[in-house]
Protein backbone atom coordinates (compact mmCIF):
# COMPACT_ATOMS: atom_id res chain seq x y z
CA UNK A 1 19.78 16.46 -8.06
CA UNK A 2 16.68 13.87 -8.33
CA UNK A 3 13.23 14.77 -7.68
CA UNK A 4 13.52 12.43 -4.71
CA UNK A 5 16.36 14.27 -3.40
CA UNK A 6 14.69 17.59 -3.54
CA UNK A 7 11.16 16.46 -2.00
CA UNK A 8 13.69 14.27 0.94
CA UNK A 9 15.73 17.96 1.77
CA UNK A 10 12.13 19.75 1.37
CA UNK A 11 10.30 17.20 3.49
CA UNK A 12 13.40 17.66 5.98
CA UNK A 13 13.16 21.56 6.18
CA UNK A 14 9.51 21.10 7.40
CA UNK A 15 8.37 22.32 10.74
CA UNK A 16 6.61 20.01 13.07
CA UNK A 17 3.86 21.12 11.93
CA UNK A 18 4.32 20.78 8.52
CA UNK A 19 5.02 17.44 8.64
CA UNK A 20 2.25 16.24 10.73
CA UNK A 21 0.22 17.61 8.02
CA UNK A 22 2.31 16.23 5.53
CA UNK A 23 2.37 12.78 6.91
CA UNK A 24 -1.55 12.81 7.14
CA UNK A 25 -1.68 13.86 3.46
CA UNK A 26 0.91 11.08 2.52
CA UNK A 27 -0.78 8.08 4.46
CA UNK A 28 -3.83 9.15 2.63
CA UNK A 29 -2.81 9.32 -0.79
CA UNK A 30 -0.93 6.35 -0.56
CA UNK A 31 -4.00 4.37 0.96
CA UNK A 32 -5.48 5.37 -2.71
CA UNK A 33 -2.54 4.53 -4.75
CA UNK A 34 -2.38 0.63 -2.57
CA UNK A 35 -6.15 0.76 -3.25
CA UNK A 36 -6.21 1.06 -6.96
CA UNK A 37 -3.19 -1.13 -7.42
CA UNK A 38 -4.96 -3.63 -5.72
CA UNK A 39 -8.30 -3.12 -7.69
CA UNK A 40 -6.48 -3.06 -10.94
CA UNK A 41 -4.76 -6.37 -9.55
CA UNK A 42 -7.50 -8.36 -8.57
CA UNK A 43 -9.41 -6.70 -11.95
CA UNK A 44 -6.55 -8.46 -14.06
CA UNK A 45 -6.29 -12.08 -12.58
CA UNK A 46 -3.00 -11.23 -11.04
CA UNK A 47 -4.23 -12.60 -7.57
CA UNK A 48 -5.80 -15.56 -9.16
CA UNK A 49 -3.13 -17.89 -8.45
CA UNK A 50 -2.60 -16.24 -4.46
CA UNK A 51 -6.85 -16.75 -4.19
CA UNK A 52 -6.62 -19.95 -5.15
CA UNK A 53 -3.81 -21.69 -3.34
CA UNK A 54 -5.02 -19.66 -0.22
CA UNK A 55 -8.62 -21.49 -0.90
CA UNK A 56 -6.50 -24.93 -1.06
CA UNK A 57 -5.05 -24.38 1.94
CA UNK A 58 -8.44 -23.81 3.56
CA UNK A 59 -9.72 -26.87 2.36
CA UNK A 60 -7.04 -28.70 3.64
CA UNK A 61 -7.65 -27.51 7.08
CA UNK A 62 -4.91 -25.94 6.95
CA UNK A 63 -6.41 -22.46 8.23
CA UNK A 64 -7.81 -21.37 11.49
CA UNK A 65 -10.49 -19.44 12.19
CA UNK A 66 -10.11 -15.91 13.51
């Protein structure tokens, strides 16, 4: 059996309880995780290219204000 499929049957045994709190634990620590990935991303050019043709886009009005 995979790690996954232990935490899936342990995450299913929870009460409701236990997974509220679970679910507030999990949206937070995957917040971090997308956080860093995204720091690490923008601290490695990776998002260079999206920046830029978003910025191109912008200057040829083709964005609207929100």
């Amino acid at each position: 059996m995979s790690k996954i499929e232990v935490i899936e049957r342990q995450v299913e045994s929870l009460s409701p309880r236990e997974l509220s709190a679970f679910r507030r634990w999990f949206a937070s620590f995957d917040s971090k995780v997308w956080d860093r990935e995204l720091k690490e991303d923008a601290a490695t050019g990776k998002l260079d290219a999206l920046a830029d043709e978003a910025l191109g886009e912008h200057r040829d009005g083709k964005s609207t204000t929100l």
